[in-house]
C-alpha atoms as a PDB file:
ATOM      1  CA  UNK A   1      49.340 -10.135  83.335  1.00  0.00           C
ATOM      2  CA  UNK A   2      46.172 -11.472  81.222  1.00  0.00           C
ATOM      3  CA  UNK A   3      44.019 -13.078  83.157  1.00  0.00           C
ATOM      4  CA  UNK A   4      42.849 -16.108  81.483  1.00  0.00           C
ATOM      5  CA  UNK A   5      39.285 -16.635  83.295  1.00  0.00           C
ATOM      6  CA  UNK A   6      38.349 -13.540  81.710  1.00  0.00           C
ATOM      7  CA  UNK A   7      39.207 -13.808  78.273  1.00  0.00           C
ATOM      8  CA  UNK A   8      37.211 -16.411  75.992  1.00  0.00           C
ATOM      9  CA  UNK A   9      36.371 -16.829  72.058  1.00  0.00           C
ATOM     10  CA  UNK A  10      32.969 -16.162  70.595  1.00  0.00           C
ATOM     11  CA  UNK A  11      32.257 -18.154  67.924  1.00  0.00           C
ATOM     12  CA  UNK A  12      32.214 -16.166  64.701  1.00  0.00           C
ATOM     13  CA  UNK A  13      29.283 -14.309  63.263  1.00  0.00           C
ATOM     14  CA  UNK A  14      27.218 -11.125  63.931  1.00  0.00           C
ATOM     15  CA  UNK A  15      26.118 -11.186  67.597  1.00  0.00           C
ATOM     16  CA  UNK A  16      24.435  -7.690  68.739  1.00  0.00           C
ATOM     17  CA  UNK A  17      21.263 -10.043  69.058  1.00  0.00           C
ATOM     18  CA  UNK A  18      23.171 -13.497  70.156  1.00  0.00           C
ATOM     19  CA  UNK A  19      23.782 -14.964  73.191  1.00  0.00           C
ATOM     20  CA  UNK A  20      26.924 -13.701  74.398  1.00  0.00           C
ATOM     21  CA  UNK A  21      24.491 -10.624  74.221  1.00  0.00           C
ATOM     22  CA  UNK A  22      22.499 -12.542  77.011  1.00  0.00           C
ATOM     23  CA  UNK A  23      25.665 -13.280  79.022  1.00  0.00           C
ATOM     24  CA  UNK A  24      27.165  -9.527  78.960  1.00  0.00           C
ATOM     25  CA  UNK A  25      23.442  -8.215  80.565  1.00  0.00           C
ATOM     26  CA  UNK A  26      23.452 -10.818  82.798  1.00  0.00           C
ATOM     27  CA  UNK A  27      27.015 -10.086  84.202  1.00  0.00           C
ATOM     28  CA  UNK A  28      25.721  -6.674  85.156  1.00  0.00           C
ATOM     29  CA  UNK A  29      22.568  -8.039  86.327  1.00  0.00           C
ATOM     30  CA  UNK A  30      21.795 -11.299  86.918  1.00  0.00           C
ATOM     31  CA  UNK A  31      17.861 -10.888  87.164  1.00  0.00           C
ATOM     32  CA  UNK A  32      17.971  -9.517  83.630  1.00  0.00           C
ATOM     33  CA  UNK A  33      14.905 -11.052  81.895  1.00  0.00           C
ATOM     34  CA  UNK A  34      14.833 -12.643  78.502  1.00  0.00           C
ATOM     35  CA  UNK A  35      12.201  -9.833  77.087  1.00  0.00           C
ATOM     36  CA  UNK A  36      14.560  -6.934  78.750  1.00  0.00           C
ATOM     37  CA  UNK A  37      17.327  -8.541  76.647  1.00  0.00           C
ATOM     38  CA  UNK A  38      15.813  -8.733  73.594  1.00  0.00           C
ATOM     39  CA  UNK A  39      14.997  -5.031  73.951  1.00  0.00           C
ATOM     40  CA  UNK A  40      18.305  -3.889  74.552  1.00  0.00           C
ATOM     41  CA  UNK A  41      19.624  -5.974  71.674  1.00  0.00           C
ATOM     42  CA  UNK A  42      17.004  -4.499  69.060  1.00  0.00           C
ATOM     43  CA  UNK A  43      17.519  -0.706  70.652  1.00  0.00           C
ATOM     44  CA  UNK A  44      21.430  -1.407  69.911  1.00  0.00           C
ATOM     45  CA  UNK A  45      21.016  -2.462  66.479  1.00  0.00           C
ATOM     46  CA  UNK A  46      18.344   0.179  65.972  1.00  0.00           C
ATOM     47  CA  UNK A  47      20.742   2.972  67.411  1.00  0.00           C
ATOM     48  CA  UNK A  48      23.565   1.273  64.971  1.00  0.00           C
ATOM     49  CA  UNK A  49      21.800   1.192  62.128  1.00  0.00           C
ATOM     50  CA  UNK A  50      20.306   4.739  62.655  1.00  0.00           C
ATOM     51  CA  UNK A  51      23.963   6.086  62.914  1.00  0.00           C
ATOM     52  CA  UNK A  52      24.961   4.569  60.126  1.00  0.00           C
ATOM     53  CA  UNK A  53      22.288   6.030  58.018  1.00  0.00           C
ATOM     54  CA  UNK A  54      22.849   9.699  58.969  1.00  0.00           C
ATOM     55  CA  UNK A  55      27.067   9.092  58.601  1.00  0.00           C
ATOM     56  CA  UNK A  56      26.046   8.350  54.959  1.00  0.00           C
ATOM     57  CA  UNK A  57      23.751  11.029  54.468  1.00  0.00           C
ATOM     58  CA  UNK A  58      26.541  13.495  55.307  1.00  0.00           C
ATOM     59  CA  UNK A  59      29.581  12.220  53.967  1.00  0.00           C
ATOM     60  CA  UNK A  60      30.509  14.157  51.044  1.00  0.00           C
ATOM     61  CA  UNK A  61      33.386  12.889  48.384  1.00  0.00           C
ATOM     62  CA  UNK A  62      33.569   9.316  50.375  1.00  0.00           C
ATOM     63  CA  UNK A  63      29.819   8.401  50.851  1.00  0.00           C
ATOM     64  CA  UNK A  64      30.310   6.314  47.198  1.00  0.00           C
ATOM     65  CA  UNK A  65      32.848   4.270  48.845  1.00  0.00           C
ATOM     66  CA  UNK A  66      31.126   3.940  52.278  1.00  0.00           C
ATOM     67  CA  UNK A  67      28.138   2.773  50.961  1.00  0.00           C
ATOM     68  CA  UNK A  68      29.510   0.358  48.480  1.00  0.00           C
ATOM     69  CA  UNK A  69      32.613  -1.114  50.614  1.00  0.00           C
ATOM     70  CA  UNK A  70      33.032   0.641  54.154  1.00  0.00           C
ATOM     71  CA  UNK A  71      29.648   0.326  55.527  1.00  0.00           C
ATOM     72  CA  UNK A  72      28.631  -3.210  54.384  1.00  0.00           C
ATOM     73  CA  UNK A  73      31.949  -4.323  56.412  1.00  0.00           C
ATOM     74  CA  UNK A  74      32.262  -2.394  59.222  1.00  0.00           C
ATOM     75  CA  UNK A  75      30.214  -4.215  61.793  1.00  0.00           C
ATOM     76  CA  UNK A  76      31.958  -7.414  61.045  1.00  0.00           C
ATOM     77  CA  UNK A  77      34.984  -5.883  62.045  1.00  0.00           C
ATOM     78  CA  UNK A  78      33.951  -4.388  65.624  1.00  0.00           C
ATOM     79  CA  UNK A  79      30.650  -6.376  66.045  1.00  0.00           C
ATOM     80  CA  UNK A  80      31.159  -7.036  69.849  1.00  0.00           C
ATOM     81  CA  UNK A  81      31.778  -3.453  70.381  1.00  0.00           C
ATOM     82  CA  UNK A  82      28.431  -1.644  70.685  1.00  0.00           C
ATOM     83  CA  UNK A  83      26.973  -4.343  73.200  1.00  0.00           C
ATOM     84  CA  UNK A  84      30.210  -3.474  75.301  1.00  0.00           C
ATOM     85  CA  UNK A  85      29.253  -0.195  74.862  1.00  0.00           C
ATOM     86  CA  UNK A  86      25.738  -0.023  75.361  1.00  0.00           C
ATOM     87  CA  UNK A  87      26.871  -1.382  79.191  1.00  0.00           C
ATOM     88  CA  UNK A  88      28.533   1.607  79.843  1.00  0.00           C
ATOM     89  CA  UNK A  89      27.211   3.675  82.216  1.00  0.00           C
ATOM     90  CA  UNK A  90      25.084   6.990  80.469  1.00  0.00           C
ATOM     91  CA  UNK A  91      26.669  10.606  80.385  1.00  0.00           C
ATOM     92  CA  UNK A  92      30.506   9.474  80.500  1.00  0.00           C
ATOM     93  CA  UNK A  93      33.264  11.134  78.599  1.00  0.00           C
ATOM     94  CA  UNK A  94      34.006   9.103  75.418  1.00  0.00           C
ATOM     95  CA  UNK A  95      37.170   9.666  72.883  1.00  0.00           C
ATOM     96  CA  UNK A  96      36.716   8.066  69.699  1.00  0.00           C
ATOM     97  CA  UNK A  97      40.836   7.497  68.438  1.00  0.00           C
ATOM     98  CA  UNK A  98      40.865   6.439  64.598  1.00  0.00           C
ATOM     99  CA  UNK A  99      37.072   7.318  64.297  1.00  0.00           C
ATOM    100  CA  UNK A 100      37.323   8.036  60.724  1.00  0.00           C
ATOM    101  CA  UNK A 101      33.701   7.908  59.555  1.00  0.00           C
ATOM    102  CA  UNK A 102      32.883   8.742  63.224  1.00  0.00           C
ATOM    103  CA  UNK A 103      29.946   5.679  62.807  1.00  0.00           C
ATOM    104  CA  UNK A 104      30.925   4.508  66.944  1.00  0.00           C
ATOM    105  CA  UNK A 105      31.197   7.980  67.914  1.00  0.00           C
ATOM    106  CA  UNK A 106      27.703   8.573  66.359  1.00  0.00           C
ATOM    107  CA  UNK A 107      26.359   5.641  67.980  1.00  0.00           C
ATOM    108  CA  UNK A 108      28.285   6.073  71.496  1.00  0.00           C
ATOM    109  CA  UNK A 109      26.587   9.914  71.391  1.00  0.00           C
ATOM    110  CA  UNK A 110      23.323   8.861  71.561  1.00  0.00           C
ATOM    111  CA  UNK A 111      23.282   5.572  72.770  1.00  0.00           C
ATOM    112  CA  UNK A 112      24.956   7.274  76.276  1.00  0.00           C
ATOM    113  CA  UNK A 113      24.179  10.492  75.891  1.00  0.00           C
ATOM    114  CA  UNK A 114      27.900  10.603  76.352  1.00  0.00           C
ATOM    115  CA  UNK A 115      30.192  13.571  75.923  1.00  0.00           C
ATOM    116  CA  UNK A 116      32.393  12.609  72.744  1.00  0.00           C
ATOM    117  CA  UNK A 117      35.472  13.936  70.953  1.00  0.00           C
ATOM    118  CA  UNK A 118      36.149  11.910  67.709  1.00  0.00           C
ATOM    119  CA  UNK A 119      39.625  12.023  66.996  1.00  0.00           C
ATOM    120  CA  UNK A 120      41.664  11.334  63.665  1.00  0.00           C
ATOM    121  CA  UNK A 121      44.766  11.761  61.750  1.00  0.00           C
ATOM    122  CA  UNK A 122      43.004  13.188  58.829  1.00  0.00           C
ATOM    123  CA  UNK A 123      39.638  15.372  58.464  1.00  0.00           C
ATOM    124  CA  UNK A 124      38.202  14.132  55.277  1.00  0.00           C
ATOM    125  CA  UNK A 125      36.324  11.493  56.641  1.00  0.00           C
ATOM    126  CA  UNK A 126      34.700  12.984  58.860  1.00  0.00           C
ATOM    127  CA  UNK A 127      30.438  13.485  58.362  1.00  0.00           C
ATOM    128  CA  UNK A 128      31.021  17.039  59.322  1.00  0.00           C
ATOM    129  CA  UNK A 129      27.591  18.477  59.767  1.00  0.00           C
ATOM    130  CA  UNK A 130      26.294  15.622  61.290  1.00  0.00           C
ATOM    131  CA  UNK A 131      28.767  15.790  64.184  1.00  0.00           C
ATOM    132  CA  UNK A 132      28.155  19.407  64.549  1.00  0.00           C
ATOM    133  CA  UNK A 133      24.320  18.681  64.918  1.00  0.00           C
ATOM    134  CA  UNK A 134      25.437  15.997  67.118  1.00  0.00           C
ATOM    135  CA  UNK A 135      27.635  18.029  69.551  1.00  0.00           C
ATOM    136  CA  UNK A 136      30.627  15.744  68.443  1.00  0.00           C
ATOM    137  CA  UNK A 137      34.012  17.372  68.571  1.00  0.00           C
ATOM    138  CA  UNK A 138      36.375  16.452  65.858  1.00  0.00           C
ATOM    139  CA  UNK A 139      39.814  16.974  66.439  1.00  0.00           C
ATOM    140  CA  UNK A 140      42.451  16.342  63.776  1.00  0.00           C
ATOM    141  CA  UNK A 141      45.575  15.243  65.800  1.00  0.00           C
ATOM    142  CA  UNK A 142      48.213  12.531  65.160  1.00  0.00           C
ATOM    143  CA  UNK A 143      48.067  10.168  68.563  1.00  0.00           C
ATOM    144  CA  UNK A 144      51.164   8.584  67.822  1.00  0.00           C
ATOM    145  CA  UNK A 145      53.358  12.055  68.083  1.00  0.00           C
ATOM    146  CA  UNK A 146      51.285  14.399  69.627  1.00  0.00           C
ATOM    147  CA  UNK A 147      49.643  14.661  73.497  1.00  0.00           C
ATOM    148  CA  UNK A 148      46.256  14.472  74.706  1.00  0.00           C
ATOM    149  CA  UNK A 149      46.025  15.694  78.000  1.00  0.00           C
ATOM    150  CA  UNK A 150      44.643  19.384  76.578  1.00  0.00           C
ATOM    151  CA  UNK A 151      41.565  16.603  75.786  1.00  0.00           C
ATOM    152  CA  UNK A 152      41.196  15.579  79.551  1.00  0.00           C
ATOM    153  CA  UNK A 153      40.305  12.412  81.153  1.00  0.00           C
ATOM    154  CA  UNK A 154      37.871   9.391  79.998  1.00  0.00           C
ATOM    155  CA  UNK A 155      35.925   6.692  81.191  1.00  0.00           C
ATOM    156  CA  UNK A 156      36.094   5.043  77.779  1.00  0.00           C
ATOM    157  CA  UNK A 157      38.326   5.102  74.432  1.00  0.00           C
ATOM    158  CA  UNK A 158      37.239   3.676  71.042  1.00  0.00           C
ATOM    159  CA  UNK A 159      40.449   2.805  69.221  1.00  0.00           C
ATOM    160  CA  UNK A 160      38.915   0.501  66.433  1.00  0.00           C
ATOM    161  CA  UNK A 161      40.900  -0.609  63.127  1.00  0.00           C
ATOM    162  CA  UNK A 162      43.920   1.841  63.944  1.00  0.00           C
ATOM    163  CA  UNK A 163      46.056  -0.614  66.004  1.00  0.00           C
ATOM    164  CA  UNK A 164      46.981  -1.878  62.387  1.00  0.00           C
ATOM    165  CA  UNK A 165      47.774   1.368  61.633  1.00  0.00           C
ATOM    166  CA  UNK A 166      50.483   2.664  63.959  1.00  0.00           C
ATOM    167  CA  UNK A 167      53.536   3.788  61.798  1.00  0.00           C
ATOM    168  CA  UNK A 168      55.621   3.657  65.310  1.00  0.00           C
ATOM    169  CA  UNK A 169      56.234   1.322  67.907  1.00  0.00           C
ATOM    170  CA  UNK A 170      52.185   0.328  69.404  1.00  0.00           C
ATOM    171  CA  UNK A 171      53.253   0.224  73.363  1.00  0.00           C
ATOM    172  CA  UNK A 172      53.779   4.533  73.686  1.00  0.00           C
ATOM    173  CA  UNK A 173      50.872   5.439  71.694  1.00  0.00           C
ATOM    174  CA  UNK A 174      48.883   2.575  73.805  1.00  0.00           C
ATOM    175  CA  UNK A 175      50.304   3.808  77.036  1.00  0.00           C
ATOM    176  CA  UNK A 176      49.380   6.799  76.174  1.00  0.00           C
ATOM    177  CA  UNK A 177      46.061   5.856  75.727  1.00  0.00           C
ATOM    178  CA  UNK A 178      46.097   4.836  78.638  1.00  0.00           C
ATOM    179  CA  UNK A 179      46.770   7.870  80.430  1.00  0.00           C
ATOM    180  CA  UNK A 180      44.502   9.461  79.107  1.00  0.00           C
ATOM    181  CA  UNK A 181      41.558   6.893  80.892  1.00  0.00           C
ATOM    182  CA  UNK A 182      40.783   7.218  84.581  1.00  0.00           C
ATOM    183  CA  UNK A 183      41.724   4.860  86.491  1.00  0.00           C
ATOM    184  CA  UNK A 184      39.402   1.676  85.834  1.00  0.00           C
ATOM    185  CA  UNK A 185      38.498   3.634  82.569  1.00  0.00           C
ATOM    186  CA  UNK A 186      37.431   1.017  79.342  1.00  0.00           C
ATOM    187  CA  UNK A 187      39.266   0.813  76.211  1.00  0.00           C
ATOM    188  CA  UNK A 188      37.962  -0.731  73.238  1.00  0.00           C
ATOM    189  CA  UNK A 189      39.698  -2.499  70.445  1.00  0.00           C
ATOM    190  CA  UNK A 190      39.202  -3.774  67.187  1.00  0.00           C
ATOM    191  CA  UNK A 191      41.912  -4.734  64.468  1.00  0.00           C
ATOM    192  CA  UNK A 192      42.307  -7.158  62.200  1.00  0.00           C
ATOM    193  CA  UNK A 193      43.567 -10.891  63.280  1.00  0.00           C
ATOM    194  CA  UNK A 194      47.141 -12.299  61.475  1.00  0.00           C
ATOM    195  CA  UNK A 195      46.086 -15.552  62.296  1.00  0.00           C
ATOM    196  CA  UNK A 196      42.933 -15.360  59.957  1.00  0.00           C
ATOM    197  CA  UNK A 197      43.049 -15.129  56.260  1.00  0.00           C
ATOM    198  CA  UNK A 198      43.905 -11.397  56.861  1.00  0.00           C
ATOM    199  CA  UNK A 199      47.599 -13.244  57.569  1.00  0.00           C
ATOM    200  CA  UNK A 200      50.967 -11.342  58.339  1.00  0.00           C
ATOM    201  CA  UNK A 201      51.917  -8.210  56.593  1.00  0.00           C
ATOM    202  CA  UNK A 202      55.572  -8.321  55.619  1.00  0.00           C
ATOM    203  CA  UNK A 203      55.411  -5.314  53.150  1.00  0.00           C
ATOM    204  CA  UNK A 204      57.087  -2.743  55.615  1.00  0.00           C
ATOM    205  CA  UNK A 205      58.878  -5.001  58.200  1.00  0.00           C
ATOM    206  CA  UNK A 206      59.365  -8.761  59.020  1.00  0.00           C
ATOM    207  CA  UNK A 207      58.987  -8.769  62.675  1.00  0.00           C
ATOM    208  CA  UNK A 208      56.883  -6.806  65.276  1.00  0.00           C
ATOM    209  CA  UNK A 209      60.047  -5.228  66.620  1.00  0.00           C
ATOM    210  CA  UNK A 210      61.279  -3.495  63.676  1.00  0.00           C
ATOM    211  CA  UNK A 211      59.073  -1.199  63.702  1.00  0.00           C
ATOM    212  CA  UNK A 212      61.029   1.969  64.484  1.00  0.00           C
ATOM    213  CA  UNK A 213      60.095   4.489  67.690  1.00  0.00           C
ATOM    214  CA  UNK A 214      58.265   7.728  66.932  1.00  0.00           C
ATOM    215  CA  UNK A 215      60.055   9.682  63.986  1.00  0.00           C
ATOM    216  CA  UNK A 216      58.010  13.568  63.293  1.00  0.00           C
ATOM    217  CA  UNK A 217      60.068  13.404  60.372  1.00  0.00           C
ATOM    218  CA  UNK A 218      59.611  10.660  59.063  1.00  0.00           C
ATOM    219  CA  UNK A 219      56.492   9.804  55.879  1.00  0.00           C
ATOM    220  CA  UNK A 220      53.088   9.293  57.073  1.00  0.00           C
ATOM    221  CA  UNK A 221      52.050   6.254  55.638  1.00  0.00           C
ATOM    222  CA  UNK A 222      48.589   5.304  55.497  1.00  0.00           C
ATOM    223  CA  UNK A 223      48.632   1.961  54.758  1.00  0.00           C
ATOM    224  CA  UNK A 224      48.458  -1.349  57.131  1.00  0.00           C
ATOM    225  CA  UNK A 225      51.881  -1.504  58.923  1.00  0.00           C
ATOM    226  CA  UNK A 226      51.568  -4.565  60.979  1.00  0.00           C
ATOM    227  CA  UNK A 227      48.716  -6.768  61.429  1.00  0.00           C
ATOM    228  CA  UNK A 228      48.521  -8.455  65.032  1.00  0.00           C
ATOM    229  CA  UNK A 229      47.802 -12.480  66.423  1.00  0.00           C
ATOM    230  CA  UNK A 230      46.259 -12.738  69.423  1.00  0.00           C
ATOM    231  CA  UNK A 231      49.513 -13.077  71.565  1.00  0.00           C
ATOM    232  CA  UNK A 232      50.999 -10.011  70.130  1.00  0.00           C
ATOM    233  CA  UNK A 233      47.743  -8.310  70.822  1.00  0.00           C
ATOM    234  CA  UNK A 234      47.792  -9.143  74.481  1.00  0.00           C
ATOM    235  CA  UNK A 235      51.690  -8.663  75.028  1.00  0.00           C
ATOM    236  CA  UNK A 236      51.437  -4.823  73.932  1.00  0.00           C
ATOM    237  CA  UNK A 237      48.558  -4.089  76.242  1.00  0.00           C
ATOM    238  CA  UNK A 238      50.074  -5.770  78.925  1.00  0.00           C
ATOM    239  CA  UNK A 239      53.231  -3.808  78.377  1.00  0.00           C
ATOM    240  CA  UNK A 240      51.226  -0.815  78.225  1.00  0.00           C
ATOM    241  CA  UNK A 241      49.865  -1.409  81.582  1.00  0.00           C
ATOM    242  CA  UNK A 242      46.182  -2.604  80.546  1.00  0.00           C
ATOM    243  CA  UNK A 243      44.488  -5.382  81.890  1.00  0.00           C
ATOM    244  CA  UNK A 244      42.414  -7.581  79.232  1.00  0.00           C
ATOM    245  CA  UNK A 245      39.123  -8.485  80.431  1.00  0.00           C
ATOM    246  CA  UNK A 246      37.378  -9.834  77.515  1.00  0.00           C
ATOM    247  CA  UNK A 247      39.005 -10.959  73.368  1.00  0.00           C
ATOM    248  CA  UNK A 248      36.058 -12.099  71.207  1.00  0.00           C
ATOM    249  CA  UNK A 249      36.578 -13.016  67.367  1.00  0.00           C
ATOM    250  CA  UNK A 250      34.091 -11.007  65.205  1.00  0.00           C
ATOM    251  CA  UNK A 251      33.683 -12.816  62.034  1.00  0.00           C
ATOM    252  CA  UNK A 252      35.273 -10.202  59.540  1.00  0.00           C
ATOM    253  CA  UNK A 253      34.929 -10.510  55.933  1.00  0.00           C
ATOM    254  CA  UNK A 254      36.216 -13.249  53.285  1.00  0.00           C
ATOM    255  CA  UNK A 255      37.178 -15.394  55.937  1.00  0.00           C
ATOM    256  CA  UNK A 256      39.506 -12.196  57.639  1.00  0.00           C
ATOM    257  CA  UNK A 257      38.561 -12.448  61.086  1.00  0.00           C
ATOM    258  CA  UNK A 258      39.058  -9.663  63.727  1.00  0.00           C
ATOM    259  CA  UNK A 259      40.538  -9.454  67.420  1.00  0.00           C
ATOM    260  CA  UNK A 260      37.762  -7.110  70.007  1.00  0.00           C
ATOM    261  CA  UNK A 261      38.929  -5.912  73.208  1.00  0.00           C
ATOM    262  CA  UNK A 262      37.713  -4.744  76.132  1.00  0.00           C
ATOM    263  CA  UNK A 263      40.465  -3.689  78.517  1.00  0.00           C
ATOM    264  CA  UNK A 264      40.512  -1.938  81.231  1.00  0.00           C
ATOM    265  CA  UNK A 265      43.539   0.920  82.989  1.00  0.00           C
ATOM    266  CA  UNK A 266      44.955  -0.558  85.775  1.00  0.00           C
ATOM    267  CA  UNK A 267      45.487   1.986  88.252  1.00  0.00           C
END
C-alpha cells in the first residue's frame, strides 16, 4: 500500500536549484552544508543542460522540432527527476524505457558514470552518434509485448512520458518493469496529470479499464491513450507491486501539470 508519510506535493515550478533540492541531500546526509548543496544543484543543471546541447547537435530530421517545441518543455515535465537521480549511487546499471531523445539517458551516463541502455519503440529519435560516443546502447523493442530479461537486472529505470502512452493495460508492462529492477531497485516516473489542464483523454476509451490486454496484432498507435490522476497513478503501481516513496507536481506547460515518481521494487 502507499505510504502516505512518504509522499508529499511540491509546489509547482522548476526546482533543480530549490529547496526540496536542500531536503533530498539532506535525507541522505544530514550534515550536508548549504555551499555543498548549491554545488550539486549547479553541477545538475550544468550536466542537464550540457546533455541537452549535444542531443541537439546530433539529432538529424527532428532537431527542428526539438529545439523549437521538445526541448523548451521537457524539463517541466520531469523536473524532479535529475535531483532523484543525481542521489543515486555512481556506476549502477540504468535502463532508460521511452527515452526517445535519450536527453535522461545522456544525463544519467555521465552524471553516474552509469552503465545505460536507452530503450524505445521506435529508432528515429534517437541522437545516434552521440550515444555511440557515449557508450549508450539503444535498443528498439516494444516493452508492452516483448521481454527484457536478455537486458538483465537494474538498480534504476527511467520510464518518463510513456505511462501515457501504453496502448495495453499499464499494470503487466509496469510489473514487468518491475522485474526487471533488483530488489530495492528505483523507478522513475513522469507523465502527464488528468487533474491539470492536461484533463482526461476520452478519444480512445472512457474509463481506465477499457483499455484492452496486450494484442501483437493489434495497430500501434502513437498517440496519448490515457492520461492518469494521481489516484490512478498510485493504484497501478501498487498493483504492480511498487512501493511509492515520493509524487511531486512539476509545473508542466500552459497550466498542464505533471505527476514524478520515485518508487521503489518491493522485494
Amino acid at each position: 500500500m502507499v505510504a502516505a508519510s512518504n509522499t508529499r506535493r511540491a509546489e509547482a515550478g522548476p526546482d533543480h536549484g530549490g529547496t526540496a533540492l536542500l531536503r533530498f541531500f539532506k535525507s541522505l546526509n544530514p550534515f550536508v552544508s548549504a555551499a555543498a548543496y548549491v554545488s550539486a544543484s549547479e553541477r545538475i543543471a550544468a550536466c542537464l543542460a550540457q546533455a541537452q546541447d549535444d542531443v541537439q547537435a546530433h539529432l538529424g530530421r527532428h532537431k527542428e522540432y526539438y529545439i523549437d517545441e521538445y526541448r523548451p518543455r521537457e524539463n517541466h515535465y520531469w523536473e524532479h527527476v535529475p535531483r532523484w537521480i543525481a542521489g543515486l549511487p555512481k556506476r549502477i546499471r540504468v535502463l532508460d524505457v521511452g527515452a526517445a531523445y535519450c536527453t535522461l539517458a545522456v544525463f544519467t551516463r555521465r552524471m553516474l558514470d552509469a552503465e545505460v541502455i536507452a530503450l524505445d519503440t521506435v529508432s528515429h529519435f534517437q541522437p545516434a552518434a552521440l550515444l555511440t560516443a557515449a557508450g549508450i546502447r539503444h535498443v528498439t523493442r516494444n516493452v508492452e509485448l516483448e521481454e527484457l530479461s536478455d537486458l538483465g537486472t537494474f538498480e534504476l529505470i527511467i520510464f518518463t512520458e510513456a505511462l501515457e502512452h501504453l496502448n495495453f493495460q499499464p499494470v503487466p508492462t509496469l510489473r514487468k518493469l518491475r522485474g526487471a529492477l533488483v530488489p530495492g531497485g528505483t523507478l522513475l516516473l513522469s507523465t502527464p496529470d488528468a487533474a491539470s489542464n492536461w484533463g482526461r483523454t476520452t478519444k480512445y476509451y472512457k474509463e481506465l479499464a477499457e483499455i484492452p490486454a496486450a494484442d501483437p496484432s493489434a495497430p500501434w498507435i502513437d498517440d496519448h491513450l490515457w492520461q492518469y490522476d494521481r489516484a490512478e497513478l498510485e493504484g497501478v503501481l501498487v498493483q504492480a507491486g511498487f512501493a511509492i516513496r515520493e509524487i511531486l507536481i512539476a509545473s508542466g506547460n500552459d497550466g498542464g501539470t505533471h505527476l514524478n515518481v520515485r518508487a521503489t521494487r518491493l522485494a
